[in-house]
C-alpha atoms as a PDB file:
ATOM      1  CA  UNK A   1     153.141  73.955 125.475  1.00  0.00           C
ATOM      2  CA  UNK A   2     153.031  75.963 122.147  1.00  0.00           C
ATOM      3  CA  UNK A   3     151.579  80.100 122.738  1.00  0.00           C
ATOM      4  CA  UNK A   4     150.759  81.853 120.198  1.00  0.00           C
ATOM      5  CA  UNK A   5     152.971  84.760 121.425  1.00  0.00           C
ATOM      6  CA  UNK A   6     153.843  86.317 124.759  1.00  0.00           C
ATOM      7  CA  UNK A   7     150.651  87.786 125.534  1.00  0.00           C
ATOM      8  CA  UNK A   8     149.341  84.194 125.643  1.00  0.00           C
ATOM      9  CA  UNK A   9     151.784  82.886 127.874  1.00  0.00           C
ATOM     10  CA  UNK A  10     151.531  85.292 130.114  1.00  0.00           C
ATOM     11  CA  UNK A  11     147.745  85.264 130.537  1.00  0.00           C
ATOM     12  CA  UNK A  12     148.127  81.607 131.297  1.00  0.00           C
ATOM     13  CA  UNK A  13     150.285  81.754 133.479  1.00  0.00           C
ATOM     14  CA  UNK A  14     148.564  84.767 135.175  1.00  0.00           C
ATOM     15  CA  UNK A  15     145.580  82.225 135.021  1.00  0.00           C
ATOM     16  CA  UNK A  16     146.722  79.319 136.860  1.00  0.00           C
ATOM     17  CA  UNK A  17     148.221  81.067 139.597  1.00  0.00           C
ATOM     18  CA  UNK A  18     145.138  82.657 140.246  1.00  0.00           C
ATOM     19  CA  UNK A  19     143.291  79.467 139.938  1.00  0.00           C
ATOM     20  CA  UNK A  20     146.045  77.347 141.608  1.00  0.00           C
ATOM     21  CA  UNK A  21     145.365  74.147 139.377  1.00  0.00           C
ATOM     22  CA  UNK A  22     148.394  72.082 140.199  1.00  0.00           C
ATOM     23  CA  UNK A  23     148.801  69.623 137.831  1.00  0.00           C
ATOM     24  CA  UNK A  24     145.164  69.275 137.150  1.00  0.00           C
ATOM     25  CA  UNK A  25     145.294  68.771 133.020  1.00  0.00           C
ATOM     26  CA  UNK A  26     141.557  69.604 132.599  1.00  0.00           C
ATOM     27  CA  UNK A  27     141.558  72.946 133.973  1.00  0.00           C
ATOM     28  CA  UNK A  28     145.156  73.601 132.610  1.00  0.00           C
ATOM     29  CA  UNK A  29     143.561  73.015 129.323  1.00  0.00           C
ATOM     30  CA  UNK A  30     140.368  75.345 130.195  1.00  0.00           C
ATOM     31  CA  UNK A  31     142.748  78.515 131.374  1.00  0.00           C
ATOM     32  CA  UNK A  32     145.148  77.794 128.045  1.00  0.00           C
ATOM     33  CA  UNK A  33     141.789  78.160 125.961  1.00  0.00           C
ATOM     34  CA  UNK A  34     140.734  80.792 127.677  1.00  0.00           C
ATOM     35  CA  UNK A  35     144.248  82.501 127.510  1.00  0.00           C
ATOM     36  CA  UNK A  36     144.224  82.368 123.915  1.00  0.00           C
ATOM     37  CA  UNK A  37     141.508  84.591 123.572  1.00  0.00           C
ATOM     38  CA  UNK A  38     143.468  87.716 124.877  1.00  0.00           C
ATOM     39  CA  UNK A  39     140.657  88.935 126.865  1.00  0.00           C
ATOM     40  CA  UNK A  40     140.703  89.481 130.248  1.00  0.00           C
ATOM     41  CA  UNK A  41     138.733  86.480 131.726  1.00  0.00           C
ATOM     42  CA  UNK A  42     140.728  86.779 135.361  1.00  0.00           C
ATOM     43  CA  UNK A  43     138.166  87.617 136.931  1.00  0.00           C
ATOM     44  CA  UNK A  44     135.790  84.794 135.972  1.00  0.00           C
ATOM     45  CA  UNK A  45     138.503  82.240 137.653  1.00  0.00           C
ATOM     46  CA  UNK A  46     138.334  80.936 140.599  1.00  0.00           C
ATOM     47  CA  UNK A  47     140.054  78.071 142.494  1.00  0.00           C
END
């Protein structure tokens, strides 16, 4: 995966272990959207 910088990265990974997607691709895609806004969605997640 390509991030736009750390901040990115970070929030997706902050993302999926909150959602606990596995290796679901759809919502992997969803929280790296998401992440790429740099707002604090965390608490809109849920698994």
């Amino acid at each position: 995966m390509y991030f736009k910088n750390a901040d990115h990265e970070s929030l997706f990974e902050e993302y999926q272990a909150q959602a606990e997607t596995g290796n679901n691709r759809e919502y992997s895609s969803a929280l790296y959207l998401l992440a790429a806004t740099g707002k604090p969605l965390g608490k809109y997640i849920r698994n």
